[in-house]
Protein backbone atom coordinates (compact mmCIF):
# COMPACT_ATOMS: atom_id res chain seq x y z
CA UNK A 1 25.21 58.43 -36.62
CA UNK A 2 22.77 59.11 -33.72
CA UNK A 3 23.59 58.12 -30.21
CA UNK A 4 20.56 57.22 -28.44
CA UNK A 5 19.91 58.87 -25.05
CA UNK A 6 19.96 56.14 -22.62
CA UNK A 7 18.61 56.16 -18.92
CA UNK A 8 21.21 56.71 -16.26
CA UNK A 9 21.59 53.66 -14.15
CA UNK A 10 21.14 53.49 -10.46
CA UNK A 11 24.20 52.48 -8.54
CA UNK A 12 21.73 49.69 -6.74
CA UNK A 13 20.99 48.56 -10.08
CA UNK A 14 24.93 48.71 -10.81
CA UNK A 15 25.06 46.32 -7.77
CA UNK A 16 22.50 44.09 -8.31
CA UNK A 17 23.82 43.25 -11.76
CA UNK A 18 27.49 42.92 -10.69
CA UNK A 19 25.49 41.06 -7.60
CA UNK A 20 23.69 38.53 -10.21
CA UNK A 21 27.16 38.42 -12.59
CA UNK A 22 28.67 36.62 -9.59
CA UNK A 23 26.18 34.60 -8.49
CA UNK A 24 26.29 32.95 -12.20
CA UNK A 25 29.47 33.07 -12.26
CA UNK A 26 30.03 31.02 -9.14
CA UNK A 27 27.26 28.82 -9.72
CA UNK A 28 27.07 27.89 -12.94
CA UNK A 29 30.48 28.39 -14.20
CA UNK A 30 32.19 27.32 -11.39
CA UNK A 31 30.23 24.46 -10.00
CA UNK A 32 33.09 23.22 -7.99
CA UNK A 33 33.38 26.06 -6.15
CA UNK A 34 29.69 25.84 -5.55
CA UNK A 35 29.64 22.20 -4.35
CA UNK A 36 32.66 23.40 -2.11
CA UNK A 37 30.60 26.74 -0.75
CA UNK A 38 27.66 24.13 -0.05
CA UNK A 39 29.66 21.69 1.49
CA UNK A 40 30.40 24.97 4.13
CA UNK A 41 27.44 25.60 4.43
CA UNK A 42 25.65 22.32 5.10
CA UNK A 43 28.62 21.95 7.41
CA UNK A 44 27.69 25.29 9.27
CA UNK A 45 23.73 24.57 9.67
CA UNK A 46 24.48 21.05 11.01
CA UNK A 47 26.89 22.57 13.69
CA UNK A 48 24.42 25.10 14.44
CA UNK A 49 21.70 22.89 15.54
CA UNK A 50 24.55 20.23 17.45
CA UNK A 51 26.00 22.85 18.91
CA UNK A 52 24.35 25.61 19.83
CA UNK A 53 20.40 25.18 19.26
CA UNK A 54 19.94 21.55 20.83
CA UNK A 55 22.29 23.08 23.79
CA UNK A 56 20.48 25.75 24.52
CA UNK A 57 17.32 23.99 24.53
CA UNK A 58 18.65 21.58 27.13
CA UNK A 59 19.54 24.68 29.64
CA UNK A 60 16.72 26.58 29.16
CA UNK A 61 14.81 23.08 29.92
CA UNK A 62 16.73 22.79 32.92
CA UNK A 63 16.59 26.26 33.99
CA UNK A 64 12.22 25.80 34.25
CA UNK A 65 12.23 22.15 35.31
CA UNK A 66 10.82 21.21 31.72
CA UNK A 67 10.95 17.25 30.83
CA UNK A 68 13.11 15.74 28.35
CA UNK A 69 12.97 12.42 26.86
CA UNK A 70 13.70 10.78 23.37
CA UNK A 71 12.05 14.14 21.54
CA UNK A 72 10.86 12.09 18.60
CA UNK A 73 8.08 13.10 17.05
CA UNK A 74 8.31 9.65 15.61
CA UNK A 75 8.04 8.20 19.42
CA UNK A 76 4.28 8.51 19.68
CA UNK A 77 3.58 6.46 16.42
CA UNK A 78 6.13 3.83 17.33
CA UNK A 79 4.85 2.98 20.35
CA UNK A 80 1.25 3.44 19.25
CA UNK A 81 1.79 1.01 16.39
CA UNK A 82 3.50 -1.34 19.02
CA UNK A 83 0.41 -1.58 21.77
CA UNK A 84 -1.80 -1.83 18.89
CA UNK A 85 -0.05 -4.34 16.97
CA UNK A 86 1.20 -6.30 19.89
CA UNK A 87 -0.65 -5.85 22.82
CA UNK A 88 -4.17 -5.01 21.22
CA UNK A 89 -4.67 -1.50 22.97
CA UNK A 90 -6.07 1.45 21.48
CA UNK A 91 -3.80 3.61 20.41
CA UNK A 92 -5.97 6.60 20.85
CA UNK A 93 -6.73 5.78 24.17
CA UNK A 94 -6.05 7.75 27.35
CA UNK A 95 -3.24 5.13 28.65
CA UNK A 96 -1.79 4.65 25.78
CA UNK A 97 -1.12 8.60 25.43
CA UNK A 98 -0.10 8.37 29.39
CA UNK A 99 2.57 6.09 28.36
CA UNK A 100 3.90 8.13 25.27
CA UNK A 101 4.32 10.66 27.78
CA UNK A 102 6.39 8.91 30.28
CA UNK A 103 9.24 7.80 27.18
CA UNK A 104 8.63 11.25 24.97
CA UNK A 105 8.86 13.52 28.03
CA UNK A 106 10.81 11.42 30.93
CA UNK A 107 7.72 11.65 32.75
CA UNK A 108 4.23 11.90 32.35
CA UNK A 109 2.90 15.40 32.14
CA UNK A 110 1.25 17.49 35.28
CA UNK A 111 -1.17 19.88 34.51
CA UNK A 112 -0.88 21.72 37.47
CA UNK A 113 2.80 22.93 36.35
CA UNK A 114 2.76 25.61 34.57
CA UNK A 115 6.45 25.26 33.21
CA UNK A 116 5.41 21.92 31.82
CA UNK A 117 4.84 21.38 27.40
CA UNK A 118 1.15 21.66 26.30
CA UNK A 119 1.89 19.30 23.53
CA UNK A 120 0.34 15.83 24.97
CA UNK A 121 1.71 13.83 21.96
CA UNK A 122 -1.24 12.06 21.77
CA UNK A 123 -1.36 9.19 18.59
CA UNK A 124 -3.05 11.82 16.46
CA UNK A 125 -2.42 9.86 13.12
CA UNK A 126 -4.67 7.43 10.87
CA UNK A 127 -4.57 4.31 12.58
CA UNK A 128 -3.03 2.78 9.17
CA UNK A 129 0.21 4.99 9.88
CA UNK A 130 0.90 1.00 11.87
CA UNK A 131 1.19 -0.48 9.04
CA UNK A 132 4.28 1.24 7.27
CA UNK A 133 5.81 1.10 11.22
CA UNK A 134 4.97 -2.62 11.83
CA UNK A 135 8.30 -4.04 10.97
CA UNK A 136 9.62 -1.49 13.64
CA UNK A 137 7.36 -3.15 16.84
CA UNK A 138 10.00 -5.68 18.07
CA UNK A 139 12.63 -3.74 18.08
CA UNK A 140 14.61 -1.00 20.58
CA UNK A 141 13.73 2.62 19.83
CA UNK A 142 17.14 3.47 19.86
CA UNK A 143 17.63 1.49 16.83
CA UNK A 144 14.66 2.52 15.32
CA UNK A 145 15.43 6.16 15.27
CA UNK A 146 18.71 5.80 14.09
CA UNK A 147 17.65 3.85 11.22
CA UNK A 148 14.50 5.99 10.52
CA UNK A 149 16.97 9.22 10.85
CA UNK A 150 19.03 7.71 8.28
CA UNK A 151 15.86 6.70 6.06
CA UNK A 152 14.46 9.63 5.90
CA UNK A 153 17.87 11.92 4.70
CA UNK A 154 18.55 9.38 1.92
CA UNK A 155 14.60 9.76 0.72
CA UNK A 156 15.40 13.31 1.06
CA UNK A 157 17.65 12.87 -1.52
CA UNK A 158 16.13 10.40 -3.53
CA UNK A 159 13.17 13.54 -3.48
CA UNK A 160 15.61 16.28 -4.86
CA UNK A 161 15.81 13.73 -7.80
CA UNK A 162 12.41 12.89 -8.39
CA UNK A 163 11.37 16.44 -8.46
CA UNK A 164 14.04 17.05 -11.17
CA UNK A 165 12.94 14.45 -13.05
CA UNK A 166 8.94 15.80 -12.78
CA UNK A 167 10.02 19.16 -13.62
CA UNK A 168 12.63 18.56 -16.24
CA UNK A 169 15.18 20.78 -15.38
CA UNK A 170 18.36 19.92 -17.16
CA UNK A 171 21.16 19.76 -14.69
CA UNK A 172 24.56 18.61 -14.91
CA UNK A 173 25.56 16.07 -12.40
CA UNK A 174 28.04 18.60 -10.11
CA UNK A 175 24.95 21.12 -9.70
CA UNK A 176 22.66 18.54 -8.77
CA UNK A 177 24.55 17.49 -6.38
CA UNK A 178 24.75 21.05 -4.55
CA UNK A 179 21.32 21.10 -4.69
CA UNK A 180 20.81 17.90 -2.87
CA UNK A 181 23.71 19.22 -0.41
CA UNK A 182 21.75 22.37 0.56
CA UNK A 183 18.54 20.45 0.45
CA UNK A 184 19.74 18.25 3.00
CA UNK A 185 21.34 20.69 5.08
CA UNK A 186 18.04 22.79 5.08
CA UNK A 187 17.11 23.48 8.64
CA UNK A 188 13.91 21.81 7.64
CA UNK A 189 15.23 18.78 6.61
CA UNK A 190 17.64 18.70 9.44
CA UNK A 191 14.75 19.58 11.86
CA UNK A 192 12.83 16.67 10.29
CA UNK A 193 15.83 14.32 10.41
CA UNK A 194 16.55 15.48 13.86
CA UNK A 195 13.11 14.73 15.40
CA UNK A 196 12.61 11.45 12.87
CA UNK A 197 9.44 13.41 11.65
CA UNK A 198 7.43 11.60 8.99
CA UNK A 199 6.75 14.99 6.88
CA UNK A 200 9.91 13.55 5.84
CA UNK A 201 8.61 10.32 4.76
CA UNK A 202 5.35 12.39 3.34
CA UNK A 203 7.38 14.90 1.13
CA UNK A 204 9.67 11.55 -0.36
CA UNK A 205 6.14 9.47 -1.05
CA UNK A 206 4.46 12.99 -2.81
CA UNK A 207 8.11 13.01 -4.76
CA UNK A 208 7.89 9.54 -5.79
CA UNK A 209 4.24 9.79 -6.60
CA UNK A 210 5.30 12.93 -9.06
CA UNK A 211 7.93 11.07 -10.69
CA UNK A 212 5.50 8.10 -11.65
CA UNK A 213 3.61 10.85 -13.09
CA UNK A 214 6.03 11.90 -15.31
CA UNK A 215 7.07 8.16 -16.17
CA UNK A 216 2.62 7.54 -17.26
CA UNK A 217 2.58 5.07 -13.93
CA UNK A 218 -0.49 6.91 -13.33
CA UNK A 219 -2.09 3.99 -11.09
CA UNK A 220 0.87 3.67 -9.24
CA UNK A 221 1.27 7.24 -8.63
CA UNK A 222 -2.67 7.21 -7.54
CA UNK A 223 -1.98 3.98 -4.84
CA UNK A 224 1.39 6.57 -3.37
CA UNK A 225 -0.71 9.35 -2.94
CA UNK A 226 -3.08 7.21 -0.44
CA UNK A 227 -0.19 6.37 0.99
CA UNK A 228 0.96 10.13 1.39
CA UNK A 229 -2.55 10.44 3.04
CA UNK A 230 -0.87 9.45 6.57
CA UNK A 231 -0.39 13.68 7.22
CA UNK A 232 -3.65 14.06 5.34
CA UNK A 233 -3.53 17.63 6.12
CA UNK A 234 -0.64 17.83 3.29
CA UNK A 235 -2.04 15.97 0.54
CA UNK A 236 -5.50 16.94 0.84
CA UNK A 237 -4.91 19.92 -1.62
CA UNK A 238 -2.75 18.15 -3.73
CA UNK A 239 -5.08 14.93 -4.18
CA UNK A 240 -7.86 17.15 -5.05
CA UNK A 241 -6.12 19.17 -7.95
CA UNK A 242 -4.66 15.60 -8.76
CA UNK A 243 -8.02 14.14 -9.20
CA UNK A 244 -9.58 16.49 -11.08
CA UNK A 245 -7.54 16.65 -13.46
CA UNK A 246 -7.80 12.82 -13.03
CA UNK A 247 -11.42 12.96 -13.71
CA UNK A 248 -11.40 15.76 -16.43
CA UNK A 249 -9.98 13.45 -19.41
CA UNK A 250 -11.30 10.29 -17.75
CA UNK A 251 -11.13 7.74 -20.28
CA UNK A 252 -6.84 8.68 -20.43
CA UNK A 253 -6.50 9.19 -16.54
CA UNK A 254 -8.70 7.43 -14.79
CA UNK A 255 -6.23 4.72 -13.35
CA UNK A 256 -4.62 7.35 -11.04
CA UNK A 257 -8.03 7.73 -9.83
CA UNK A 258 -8.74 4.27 -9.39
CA UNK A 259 -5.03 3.85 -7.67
CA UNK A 260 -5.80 6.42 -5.35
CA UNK A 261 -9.26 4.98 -4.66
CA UNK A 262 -8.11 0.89 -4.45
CA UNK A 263 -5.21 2.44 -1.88
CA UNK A 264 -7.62 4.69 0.59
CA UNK A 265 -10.01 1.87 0.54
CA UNK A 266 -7.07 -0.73 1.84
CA UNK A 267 -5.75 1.67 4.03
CA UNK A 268 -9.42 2.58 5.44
CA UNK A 269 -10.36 -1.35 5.58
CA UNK A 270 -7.22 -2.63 7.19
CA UNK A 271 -7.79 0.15 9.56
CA UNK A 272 -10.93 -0.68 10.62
CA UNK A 273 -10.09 -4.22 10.76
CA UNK A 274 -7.47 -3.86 13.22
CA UNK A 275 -9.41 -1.57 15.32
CA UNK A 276 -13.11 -0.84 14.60
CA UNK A 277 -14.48 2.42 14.72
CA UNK A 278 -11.12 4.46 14.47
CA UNK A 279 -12.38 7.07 12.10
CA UNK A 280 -14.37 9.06 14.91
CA UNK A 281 -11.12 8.49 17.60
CA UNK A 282 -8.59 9.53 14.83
CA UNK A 283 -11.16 12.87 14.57
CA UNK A 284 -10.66 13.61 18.21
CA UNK A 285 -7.69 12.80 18.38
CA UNK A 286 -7.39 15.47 16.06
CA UNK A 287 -9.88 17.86 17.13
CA UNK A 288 -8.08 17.32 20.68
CA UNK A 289 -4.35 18.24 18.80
CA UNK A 290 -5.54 21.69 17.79
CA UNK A 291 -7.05 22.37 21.41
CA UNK A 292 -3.97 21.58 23.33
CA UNK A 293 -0.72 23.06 20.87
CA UNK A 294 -3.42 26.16 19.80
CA UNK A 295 -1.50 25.88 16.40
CA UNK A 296 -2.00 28.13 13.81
CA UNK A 297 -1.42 28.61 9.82
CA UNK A 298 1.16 30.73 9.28
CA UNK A 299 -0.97 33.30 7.70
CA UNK A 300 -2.38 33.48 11.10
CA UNK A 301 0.72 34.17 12.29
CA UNK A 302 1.43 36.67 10.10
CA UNK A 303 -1.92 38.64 10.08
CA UNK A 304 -4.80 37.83 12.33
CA UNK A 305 -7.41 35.05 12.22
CA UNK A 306 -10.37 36.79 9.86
CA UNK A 307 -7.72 38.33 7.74
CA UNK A 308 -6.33 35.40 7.57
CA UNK A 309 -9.80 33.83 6.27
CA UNK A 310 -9.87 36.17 3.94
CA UNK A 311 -6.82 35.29 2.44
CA UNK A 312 -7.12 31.75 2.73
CA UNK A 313 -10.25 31.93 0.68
CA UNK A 314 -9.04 34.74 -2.46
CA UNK A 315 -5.84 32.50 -2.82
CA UNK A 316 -7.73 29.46 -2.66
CA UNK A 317 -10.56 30.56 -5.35
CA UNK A 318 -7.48 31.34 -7.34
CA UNK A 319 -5.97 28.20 -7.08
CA UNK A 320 -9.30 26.38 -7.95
CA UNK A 321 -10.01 28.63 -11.45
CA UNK A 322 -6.22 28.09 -12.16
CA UNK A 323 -6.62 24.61 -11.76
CA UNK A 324 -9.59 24.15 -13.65
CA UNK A 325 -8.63 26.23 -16.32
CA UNK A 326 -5.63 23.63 -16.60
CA UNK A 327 -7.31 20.78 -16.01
CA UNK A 328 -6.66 19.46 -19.51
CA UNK A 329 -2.51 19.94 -19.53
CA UNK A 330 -0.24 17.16 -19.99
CA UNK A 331 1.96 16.22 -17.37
CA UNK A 332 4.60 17.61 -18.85
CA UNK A 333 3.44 20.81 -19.35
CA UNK A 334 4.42 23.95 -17.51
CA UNK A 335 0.24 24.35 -16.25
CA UNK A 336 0.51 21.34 -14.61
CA UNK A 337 3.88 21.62 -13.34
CA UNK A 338 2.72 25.35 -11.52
CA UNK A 339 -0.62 23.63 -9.84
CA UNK A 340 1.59 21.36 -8.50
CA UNK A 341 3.94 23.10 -7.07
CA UNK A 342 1.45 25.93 -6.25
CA UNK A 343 -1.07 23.41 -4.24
CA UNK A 344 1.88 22.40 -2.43
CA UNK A 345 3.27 25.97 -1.28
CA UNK A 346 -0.17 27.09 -0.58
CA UNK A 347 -1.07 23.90 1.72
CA UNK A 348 2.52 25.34 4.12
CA UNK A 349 0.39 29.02 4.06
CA UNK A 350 -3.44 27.45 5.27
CA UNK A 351 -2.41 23.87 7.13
CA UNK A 352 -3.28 24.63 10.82
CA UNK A 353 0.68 24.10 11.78
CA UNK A 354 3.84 26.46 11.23
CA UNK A 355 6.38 23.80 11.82
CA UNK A 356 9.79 24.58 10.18
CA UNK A 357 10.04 20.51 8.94
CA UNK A 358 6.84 20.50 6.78
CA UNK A 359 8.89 23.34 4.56
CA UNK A 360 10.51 20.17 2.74
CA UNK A 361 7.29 20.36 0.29
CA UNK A 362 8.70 23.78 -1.15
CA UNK A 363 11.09 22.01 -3.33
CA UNK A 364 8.42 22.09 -6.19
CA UNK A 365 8.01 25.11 -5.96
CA UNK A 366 11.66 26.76 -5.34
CA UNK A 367 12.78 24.67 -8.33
CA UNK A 368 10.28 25.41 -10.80
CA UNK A 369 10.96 29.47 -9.94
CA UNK A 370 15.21 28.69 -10.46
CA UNK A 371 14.45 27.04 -13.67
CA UNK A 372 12.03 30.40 -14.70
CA UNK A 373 14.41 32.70 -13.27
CA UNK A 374 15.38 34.77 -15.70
CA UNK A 375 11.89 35.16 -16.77
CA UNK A 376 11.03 36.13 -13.55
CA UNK A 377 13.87 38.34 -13.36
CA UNK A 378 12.78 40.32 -16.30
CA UNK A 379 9.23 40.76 -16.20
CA UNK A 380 8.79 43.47 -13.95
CA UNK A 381 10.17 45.23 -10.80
CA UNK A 382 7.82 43.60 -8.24
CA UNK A 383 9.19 40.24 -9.83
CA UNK A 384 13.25 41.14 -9.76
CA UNK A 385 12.03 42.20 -5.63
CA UNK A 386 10.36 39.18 -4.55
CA UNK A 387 13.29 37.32 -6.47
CA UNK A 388 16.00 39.24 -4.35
CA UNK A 389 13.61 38.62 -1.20
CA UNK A 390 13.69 34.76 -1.60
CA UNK A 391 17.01 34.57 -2.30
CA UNK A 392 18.17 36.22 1.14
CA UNK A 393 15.24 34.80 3.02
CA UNK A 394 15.91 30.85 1.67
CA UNK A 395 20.08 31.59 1.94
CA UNK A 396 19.56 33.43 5.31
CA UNK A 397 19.51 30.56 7.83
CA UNK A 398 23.12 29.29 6.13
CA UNK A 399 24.81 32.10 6.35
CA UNK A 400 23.48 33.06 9.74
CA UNK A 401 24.67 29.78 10.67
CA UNK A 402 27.90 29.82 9.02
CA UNK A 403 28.56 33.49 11.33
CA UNK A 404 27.41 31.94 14.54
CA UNK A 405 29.66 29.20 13.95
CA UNK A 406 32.53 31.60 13.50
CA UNK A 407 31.53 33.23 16.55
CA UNK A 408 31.68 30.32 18.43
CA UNK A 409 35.57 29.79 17.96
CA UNK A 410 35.91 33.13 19.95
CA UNK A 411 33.04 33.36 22.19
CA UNK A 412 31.92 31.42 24.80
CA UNK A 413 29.34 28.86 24.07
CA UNK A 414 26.80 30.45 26.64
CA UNK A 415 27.13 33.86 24.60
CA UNK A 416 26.68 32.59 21.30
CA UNK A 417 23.57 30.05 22.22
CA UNK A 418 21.82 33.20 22.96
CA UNK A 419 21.32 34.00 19.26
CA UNK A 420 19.63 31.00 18.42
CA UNK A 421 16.97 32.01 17.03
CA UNK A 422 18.61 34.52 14.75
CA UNK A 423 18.70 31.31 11.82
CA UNK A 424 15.04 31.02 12.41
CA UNK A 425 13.99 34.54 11.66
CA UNK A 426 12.93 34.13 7.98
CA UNK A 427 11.49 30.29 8.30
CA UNK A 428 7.56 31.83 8.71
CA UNK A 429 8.15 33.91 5.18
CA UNK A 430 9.51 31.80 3.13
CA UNK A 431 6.40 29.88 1.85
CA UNK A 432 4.37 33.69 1.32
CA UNK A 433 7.45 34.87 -0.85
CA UNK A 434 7.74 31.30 -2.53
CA UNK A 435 4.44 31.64 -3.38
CA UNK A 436 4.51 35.12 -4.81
CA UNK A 437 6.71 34.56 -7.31
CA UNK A 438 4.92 31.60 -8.14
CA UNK A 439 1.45 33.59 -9.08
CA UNK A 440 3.25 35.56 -12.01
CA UNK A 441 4.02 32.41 -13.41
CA UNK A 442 0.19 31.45 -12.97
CA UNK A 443 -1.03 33.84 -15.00
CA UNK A 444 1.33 32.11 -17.64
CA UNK A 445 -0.28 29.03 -17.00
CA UNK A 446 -3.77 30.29 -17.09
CA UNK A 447 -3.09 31.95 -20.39
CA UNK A 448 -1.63 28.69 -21.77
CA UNK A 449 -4.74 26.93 -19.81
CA UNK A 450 -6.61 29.13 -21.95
CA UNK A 451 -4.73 28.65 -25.54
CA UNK A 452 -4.90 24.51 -24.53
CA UNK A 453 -9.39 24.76 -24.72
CA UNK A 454 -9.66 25.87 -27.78
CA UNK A 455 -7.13 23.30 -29.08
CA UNK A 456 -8.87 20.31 -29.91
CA UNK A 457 -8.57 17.22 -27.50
CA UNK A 458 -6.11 15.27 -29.70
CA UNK A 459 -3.46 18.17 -29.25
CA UNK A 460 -3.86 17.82 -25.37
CA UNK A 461 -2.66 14.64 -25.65
């Protein structure tokens, strides 16, 4: 008998595998142990920001004479919503932003101090935002945030569900709820809980609206989406995919479309109703938003503005032939699944803002590339890298927390709230290396976008 020469085996490789052996192991096997390890870990993140980054944001405030007031990003649209709904003022206007300022900050803002936040928290939202925070007007904003807070983790968790549901990933009940653990206890979502951040409330609506997709309550999923369109900067990629493919097979589809269309035109009406001529203030209040934070897309951050055109344009000439190309998929599918996620992930890499909280709309994404993993895994050595890169870049800023909050039983609280930022490190990659290992998987989808047009229509069905 012959005895095949095999290739000797790298002890990294002999580590990895051990490494992934584990992981399974623990995860799947044991999925007490990992609602146990998440329960740690959630645990470890929340004390991090209670306990050390809040903290040290209040000294170092102190320490430069910076303001500090509610801090709630939801503070500008409440009271907004309640001087326009109550006291007919503008919400847009210039007094109306000088009195945000004197409850967000403690005080209005001076110009002349240089110590002071450039962020003017202006009412930089559609004017219909009002509507979803009218029953909010007459009361305190203490109890408002608390109960928003609140709102948003359970839709949070509602989210994790819906996006099971869209994607079909068979889970059993213990796993799903670790997921929802860590997804909760995600410095985004804890960032967006934190600062009562509708992103939040954006992410749960896009969730829902997915779900109804899967369910065929394709009108309904069309009237969310216009709903969704209160951050319109992180829908607008996903309503145009949606709509094509909306469009493409119109005679099957074409109630999402007219959803979408019967909500933006109720939205845009009620809007104008309540205060005429808000389209062109809403655009400066906008145009005014990027002047003052100077926010950029993280691929700005990352490279510099013209490569970061570049970029922005190859990726998004990408995602428009993949998208077109599987224009015809089910909803079901695996094509349509990828667009969706992949028009979400790429919207974190191009929106003009870098904010941790927004991060909430990888879940698409991150769960489509678990349920592919081993696929992924396999196909080639870039792949098995960018999967060990998103697995310590996603897990860093738990276990990062988990050490400072060891630390923090031995050290004094002074020493350890100078490595805040340490959790934070990886937050600006994640979306780049989410969406990396999401482009192997496109090419799947394009080939099966490809296999699907020369089926005939009643096998697209």
């Amino acid at each position: 008998m012959k005895i095949r020469n095999r290739k000797p085996i790298s002890s990294a490789q002999v580590v990895t595998w051990r490494g992934r052996k584990l992981l399974d192991r623990l995860l799947w096997r044991k999925p007490q142990a990992a609602l146990l390890l998440s329960l740690v870990m959630a645990s470890s993140v929340w004390f991090y920001v209670q306990r050390i980054l809040i903290p040290y944001q209040i000294a170092d405030a102190a320490a430069h004479g910076r303001p500090r007031g509610v801090l709630s990003d939801l503070y500008p649209r409440w009271l907004g919503t309640r001087e326009l709904l109550l006291h007919h003022r503008d919400p847009y206007s210039p007094e109306v932003t000088h009195d945000i300022q004197i409850g967000y900050y403690g005080r209005a803002l001076d110009p002349n101090r240089s110590d002071d936040p450039k962020d003017e928290q202006r009412f930089a939202y559609p004017v219909y935002v009002a509507f979803f925070l009218a029953p909010t007007a007459n009361l305190k904003f203490e109890d408002v945030r608390i109960a928003v807070a609140c709102t948003l983790g359970i839709l949070t968790a509602l989210s994790v569900l819906c996006w099971v549901h869209f994607l079909r990933w068979p889970l059993s009940r213990t796993m799903l709820t670790v997921i929802i653990v860590l997804t909760i206890s995600s410095f985004a979502v804890v960032q967006g809980i934190k600062l009562q951040q509708l992103s939040l409330l954006v992410a749960g609506i896009i969730a829902a609206a997915a779900a109804l997709l899967a369910t065929g309550q394709l009108f309904a999923a069309g009237f969310l989406l216009a709903v969704a369109t209160i951050k319109p900067q992180l829908v607008l990629l996903l309503v145009t995919w949606l709509l094509l493919w909306s469009v493409s097979r119109c005679h099957e589809r074409r109630t999402l479309f007219w959803g979408f269309a019967l909500g933006m035109l109720l939205l845009v009406g009620a809007g104008e109703y309540v205060l005429p001529g808000w389209i062109g203030r809403f655009v400066n209040a906008v145009a005014a938003y990027r002047r003052y934070t100077e926010n950029r897309s993280p691929l700005e951050v990352m490279t510099t503005p013209r490569v970061a055109t570049l970029l922005t344009i190859m990726v998004l000439a990408a995602t428009i032939a993949v998208g077109w190309r599987c224009r015809h998929s089910a909803v079901h599918s695996f094509p349509f699944q990828l667009v969706t996620a992949f028009t979400l992930t790429l919207t974190l890499l191009i929106a003009p803002t870098n904010a941790p909280y927004n991060q909430i709309l990888l879940l698409p994404g991150v769960f489509l590339i678990c349920s592919a993993w081993n696929q992924l895994w396999k196909k080639s050595i870039w792949s098995r890298a960018f999967c060990i890169l998103m697995v310590v870049l996603v897990s860093w800023p738990w276990l990062s927390s988990f050490f400072l909050m060891l630390a923090s039983i031995f050290l004094p609280p002074s020493t350890v709230q100078k490595a805040w930022a340490v959790p934070l490190w990886t937050s600006i990659a994640v979306p780049l290396v989410v969406l990396g290992l999401l482009a192997p998987l496109a090419s799947e989808a394009w080939r099966r976008g490809m296999r699907q047009e020369a089926e005939p229509p009643s096998a697209l069905a």
